[in-house]
Structure formats: C-alpha cells, structure tokens
N, C-alpha and C. Protein backbone atom coordinates (compact mmCIF):
# COMPACT_ATOMS: atom_id res chain seq x y z
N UNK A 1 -22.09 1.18 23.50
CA UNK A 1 -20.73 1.48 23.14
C UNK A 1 -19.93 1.75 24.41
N UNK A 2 -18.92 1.14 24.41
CA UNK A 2 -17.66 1.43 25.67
C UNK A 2 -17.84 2.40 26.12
N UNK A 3 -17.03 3.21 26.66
CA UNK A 3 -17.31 4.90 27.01
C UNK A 3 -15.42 5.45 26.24
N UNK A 4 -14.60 4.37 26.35
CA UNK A 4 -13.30 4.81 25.92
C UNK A 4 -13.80 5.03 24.04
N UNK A 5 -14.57 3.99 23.71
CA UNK A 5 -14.87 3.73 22.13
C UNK A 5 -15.82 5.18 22.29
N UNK A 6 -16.57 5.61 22.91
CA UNK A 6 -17.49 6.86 22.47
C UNK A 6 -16.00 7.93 23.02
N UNK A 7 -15.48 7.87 23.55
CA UNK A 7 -14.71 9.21 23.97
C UNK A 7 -14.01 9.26 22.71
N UNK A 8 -13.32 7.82 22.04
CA UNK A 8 -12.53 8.44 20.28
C UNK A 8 -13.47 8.59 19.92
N UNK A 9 -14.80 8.49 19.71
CA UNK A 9 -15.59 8.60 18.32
C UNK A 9 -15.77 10.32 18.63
N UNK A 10 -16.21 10.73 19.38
CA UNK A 10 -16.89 12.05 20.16
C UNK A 10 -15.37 12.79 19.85
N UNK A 11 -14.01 12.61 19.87
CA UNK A 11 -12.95 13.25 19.61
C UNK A 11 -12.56 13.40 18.18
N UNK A 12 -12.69 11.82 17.31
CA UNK A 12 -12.56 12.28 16.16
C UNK A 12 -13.40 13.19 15.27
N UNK A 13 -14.96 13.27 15.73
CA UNK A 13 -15.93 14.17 15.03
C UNK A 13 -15.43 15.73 15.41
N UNK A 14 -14.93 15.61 16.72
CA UNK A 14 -14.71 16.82 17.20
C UNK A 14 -13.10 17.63 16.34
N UNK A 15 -12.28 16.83 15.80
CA UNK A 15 -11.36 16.87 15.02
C UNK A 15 -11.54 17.25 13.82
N UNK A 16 -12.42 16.18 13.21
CA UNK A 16 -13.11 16.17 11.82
C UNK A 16 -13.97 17.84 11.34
N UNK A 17 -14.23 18.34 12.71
CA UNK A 17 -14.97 19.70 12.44
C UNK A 17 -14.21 20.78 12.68
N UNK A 18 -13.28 20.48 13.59
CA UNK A 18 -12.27 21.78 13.47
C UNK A 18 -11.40 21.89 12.43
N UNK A 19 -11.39 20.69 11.67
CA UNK A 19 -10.43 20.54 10.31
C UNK A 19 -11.17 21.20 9.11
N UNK A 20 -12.40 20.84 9.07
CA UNK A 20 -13.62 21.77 8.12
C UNK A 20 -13.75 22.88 8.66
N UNK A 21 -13.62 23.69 9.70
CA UNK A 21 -13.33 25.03 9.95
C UNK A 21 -12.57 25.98 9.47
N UNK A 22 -11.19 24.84 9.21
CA UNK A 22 -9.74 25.69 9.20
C UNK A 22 -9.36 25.28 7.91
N UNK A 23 -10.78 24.75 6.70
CA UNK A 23 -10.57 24.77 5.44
C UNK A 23 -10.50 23.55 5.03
N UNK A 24 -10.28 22.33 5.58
CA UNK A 24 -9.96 21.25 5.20
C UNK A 24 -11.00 20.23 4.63
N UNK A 25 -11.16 19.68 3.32
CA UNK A 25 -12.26 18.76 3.02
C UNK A 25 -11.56 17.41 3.11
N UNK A 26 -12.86 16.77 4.04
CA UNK A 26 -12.49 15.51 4.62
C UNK A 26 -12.81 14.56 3.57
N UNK A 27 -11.90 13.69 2.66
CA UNK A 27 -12.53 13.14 1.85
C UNK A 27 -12.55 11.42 2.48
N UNK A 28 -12.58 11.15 3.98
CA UNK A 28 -12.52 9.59 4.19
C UNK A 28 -12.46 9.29 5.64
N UNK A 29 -12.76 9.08 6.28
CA UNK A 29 -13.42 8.85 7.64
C UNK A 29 -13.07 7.13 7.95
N UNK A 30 -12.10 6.55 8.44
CA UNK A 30 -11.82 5.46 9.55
C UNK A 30 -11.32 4.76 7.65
N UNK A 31 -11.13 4.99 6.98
CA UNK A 31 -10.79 4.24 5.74
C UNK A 31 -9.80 2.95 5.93
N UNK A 32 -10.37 1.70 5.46
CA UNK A 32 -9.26 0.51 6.11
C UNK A 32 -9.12 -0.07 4.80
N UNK A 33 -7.70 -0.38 5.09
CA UNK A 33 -7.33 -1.71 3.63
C UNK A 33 -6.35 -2.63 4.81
N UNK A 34 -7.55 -3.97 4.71
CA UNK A 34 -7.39 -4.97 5.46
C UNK A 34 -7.73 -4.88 6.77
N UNK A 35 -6.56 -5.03 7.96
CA UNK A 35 -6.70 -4.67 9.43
C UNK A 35 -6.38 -3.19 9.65
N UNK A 36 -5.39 -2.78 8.67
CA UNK A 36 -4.67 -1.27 8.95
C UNK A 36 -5.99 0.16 8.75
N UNK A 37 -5.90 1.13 9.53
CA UNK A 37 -7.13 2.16 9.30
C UNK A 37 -6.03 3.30 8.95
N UNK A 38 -6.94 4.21 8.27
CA UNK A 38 -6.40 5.88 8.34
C UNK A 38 -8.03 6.81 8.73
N UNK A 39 -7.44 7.07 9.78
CA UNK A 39 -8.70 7.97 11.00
C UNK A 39 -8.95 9.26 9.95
N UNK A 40 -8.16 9.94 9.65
CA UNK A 40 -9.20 11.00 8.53
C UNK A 40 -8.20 11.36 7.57
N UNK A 41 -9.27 11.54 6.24
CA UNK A 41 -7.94 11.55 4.90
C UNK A 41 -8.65 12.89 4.44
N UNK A 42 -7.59 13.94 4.39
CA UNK A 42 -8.74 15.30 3.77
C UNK A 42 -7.30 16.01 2.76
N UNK A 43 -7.82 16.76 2.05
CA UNK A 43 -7.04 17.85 1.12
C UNK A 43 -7.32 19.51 1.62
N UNK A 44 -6.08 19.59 1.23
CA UNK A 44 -5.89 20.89 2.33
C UNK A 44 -4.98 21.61 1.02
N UNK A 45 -5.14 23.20 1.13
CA UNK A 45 -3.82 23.73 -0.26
C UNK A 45 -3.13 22.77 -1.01
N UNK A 46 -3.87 21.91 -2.01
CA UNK A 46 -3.15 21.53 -2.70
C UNK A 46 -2.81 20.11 -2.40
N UNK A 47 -2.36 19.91 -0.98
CA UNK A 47 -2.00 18.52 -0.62
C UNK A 47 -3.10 17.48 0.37
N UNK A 48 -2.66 16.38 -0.25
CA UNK A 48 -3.41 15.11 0.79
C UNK A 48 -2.64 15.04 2.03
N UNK A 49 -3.99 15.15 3.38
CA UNK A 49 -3.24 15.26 4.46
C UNK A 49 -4.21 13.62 4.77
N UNK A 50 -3.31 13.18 5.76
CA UNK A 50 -3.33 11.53 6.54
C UNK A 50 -3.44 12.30 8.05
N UNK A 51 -4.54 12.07 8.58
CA UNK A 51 -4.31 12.87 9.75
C UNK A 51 -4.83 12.01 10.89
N UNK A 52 -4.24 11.55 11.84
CA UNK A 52 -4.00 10.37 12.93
C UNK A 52 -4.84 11.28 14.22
N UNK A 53 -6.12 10.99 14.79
CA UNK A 53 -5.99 11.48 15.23
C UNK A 53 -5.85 10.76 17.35
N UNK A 54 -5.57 11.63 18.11
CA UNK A 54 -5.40 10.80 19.13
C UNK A 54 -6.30 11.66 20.55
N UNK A 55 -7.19 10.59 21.01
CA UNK A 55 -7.92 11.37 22.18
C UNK A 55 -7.89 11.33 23.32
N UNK A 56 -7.50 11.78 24.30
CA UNK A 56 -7.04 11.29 25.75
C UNK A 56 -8.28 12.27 26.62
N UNK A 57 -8.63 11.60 27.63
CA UNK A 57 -9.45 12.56 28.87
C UNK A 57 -7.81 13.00 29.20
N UNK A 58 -6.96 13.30 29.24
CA UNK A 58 -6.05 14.40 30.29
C UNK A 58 -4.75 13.85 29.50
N UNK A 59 -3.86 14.36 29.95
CA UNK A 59 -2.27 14.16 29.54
C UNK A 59 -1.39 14.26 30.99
N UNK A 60 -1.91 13.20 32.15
CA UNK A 60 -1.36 13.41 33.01
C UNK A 60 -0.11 12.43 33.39
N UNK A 61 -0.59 11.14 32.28
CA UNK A 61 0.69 10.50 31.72
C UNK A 61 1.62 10.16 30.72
N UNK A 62 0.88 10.68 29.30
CA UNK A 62 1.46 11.16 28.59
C UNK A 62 1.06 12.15 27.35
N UNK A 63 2.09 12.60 26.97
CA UNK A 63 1.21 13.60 25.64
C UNK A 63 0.22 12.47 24.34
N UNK A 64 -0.79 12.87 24.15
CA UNK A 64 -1.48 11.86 23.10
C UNK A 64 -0.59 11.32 21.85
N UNK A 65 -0.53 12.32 21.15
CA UNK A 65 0.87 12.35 20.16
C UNK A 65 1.93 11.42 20.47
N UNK A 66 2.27 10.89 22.10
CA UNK A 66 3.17 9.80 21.94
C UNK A 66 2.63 8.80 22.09
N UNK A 67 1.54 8.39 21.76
CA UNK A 67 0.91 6.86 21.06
C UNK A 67 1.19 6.67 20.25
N UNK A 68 1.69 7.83 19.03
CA UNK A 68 2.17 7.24 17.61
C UNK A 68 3.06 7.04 17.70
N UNK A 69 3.96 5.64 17.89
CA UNK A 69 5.15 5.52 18.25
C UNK A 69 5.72 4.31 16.60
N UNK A 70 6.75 4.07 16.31
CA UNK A 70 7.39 3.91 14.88
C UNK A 70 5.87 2.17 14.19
N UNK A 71 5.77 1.69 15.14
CA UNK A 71 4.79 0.71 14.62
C UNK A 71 3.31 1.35 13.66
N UNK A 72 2.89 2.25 14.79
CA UNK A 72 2.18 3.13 14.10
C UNK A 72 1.80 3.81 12.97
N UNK A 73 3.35 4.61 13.29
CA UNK A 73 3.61 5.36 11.79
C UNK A 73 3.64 3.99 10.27
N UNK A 74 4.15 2.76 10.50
CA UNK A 74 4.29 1.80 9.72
C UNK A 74 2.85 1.41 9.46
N UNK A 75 2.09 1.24 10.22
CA UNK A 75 0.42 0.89 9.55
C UNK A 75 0.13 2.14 8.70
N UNK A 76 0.27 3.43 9.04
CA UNK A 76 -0.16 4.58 8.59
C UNK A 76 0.44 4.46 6.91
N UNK A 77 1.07 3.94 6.75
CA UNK A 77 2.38 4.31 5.31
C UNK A 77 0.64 3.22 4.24
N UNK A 78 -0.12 2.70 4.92
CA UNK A 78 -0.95 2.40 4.07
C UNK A 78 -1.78 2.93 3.30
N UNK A 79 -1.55 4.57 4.00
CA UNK A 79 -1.81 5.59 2.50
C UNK A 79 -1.49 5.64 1.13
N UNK A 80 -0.35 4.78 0.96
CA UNK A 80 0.60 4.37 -0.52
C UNK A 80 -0.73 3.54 -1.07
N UNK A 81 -1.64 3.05 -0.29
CA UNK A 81 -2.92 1.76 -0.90
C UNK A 81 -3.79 2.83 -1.38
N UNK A 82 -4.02 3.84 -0.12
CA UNK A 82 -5.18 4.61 -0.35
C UNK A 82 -5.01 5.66 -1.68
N UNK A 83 -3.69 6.11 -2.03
CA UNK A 83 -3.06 7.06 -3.17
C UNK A 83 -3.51 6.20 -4.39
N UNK A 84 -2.87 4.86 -4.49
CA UNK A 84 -2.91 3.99 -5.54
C UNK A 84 -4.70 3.66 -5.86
N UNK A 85 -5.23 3.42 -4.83
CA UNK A 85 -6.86 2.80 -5.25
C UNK A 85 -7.55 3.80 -5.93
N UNK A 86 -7.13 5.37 -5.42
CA UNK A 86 -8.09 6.41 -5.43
C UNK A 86 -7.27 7.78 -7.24
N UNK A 87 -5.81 6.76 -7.29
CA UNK A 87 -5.10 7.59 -8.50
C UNK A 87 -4.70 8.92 -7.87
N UNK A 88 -4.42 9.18 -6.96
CA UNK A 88 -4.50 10.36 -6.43
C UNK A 88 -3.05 11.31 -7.36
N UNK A 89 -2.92 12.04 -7.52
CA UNK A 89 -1.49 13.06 -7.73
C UNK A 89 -1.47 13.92 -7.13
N UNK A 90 -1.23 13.93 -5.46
CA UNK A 90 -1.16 15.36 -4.76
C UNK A 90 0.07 14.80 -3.74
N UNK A 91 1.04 15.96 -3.33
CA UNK A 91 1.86 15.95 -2.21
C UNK A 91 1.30 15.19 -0.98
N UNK A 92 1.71 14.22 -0.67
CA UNK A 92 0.96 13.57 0.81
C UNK A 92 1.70 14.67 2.08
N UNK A 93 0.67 15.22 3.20
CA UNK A 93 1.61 14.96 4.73
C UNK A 93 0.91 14.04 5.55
N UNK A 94 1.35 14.36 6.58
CA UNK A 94 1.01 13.74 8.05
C UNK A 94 1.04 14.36 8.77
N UNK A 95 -0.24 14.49 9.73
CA UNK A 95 -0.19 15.12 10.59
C UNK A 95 -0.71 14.28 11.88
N UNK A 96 -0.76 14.89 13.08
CA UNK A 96 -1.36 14.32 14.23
C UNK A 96 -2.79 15.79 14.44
N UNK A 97 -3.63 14.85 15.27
CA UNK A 97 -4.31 16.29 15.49
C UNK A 97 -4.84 15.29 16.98
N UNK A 98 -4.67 16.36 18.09
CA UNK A 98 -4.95 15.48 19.45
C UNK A 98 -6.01 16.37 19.75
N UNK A 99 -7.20 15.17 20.53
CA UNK A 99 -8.07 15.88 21.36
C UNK A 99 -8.17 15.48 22.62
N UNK A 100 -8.17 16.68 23.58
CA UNK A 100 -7.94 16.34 24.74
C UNK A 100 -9.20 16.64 25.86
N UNK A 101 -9.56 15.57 26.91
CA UNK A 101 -10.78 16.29 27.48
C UNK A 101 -11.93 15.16 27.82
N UNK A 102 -12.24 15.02 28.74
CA UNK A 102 -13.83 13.78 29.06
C UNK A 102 -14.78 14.20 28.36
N UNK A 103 -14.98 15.26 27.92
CA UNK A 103 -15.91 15.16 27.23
C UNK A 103 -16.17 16.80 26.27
N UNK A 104 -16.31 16.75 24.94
CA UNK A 104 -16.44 18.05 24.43
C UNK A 104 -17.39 18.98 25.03
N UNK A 105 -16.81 20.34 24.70
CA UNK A 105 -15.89 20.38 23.61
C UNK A 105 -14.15 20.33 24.19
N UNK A 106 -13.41 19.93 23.61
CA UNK A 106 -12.17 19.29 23.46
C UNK A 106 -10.83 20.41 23.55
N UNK A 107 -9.61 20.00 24.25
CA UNK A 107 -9.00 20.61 23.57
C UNK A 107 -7.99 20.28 22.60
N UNK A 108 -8.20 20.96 21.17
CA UNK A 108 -7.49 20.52 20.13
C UNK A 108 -6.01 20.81 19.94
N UNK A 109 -4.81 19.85 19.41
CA UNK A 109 -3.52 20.40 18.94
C UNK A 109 -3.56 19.72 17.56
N UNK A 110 -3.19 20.65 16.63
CA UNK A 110 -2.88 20.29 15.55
C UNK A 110 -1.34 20.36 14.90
N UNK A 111 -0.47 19.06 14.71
CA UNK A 111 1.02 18.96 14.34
C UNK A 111 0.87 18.48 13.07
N UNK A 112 1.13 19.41 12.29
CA UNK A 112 1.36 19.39 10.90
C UNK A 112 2.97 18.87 10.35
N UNK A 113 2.39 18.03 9.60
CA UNK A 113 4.24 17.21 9.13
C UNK A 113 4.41 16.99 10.38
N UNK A 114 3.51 15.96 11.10
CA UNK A 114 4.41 15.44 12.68
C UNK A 114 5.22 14.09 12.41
N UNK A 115 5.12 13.66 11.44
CA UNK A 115 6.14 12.45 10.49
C UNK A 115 5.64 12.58 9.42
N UNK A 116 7.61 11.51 8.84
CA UNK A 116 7.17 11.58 7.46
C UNK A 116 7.49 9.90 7.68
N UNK A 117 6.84 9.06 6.42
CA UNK A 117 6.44 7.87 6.27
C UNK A 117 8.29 7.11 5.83
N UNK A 118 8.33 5.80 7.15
CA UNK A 118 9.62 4.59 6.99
C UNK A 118 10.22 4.70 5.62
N UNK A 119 11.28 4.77 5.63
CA UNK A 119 11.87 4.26 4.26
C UNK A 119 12.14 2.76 4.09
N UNK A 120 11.35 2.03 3.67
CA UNK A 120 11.46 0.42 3.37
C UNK A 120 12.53 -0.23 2.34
C-alpha cells in the first residue's frame, strides 16, 4: 500500500474511534454508489451524521478542511442515495473531522454542520 493510501486509512480508523468515543455509532465505512464515496456514515442524538474525513501529515500549506471545496461537497449530497436505499427518517448533518500528523496517534478537529448540501 502507498504510504499516502496507509496515512488516510491509519487517519480514518483513527477518526472512526474517536467518533465511537464521543458516542457515535458508525453505521458505514468508505460506502460508494457508483464512483462517488461517503468516508463514514454514523448516528449521533438522533441524527445521521455524513462525516468527510480529511488527513494531512502537517497543515503547513493548507488547513485539511480546505480540500472540501464546492465539487466535493456535490459528490457528498450522494447521501440522498444512501437515505433512500437504507429508508432512513433521521435529520442528516455534515461534518468534517480532520486528522492531522505522520503518523498516530493524530491530531483530531471535529466541525460539526461544516456544510450543508447544494441546492439543485
């Protein structure tokens, strides 16, 4: 495996467990309909969270969080597939959750409601 492909995988687990810490059940891990992915789908009080997550060794050129830039957020809105396949009835958000660091353990930011999904 790459070392950039093990640094996301090693960030999203590292995400995935601080989210089960802070209460969150992960119900979907890299979930794809078609080419488009959603990196982790969990329920949290009540609501379905879509949570993007982004891993950088450093932020010495930019914050991780600005990788999700409006194209992004537009693959992400493929949660409307994942709601519909799965019947879901819960409040959707979005969040970002960044991990930062060569190698865990990480440091985590978690932006809750860091967008809300294009109006088409």
């Amino acid at each position: 495996m790459a070392a950039h492909n093990r640094l996301g995988k090693e960030g999203e687990d590292a995400v995935a467990a601080y989210l089960e810490r802070k209460g969150y059940t992960i119900l979907h891990r890299n979930w794809r309909k078609n080419r488009l992915e959603l990196d982790i789908v969990a329920t949290h009080d009540g609501e379905l969270v879509v949570v993007e997550v982004k891993t950088r060794t450093n932020t010495d050129y930019k914050e991780p969080q600005e990788a999700v830039d409006w194209r992004k957020v537009r693959h992400i809105v493929v949660a409307d597939a994942y709601i519909k396949h799965f019947g879901i009835d819960l409040p959707v958000r979005f969040d970002i959750v960044t991990a930062v660091g060569d190698r865990p353990p990480f440091q985590i930011e978690h932006l809750e409601n860091a967008f809300y999904p294009p109006q088409f």
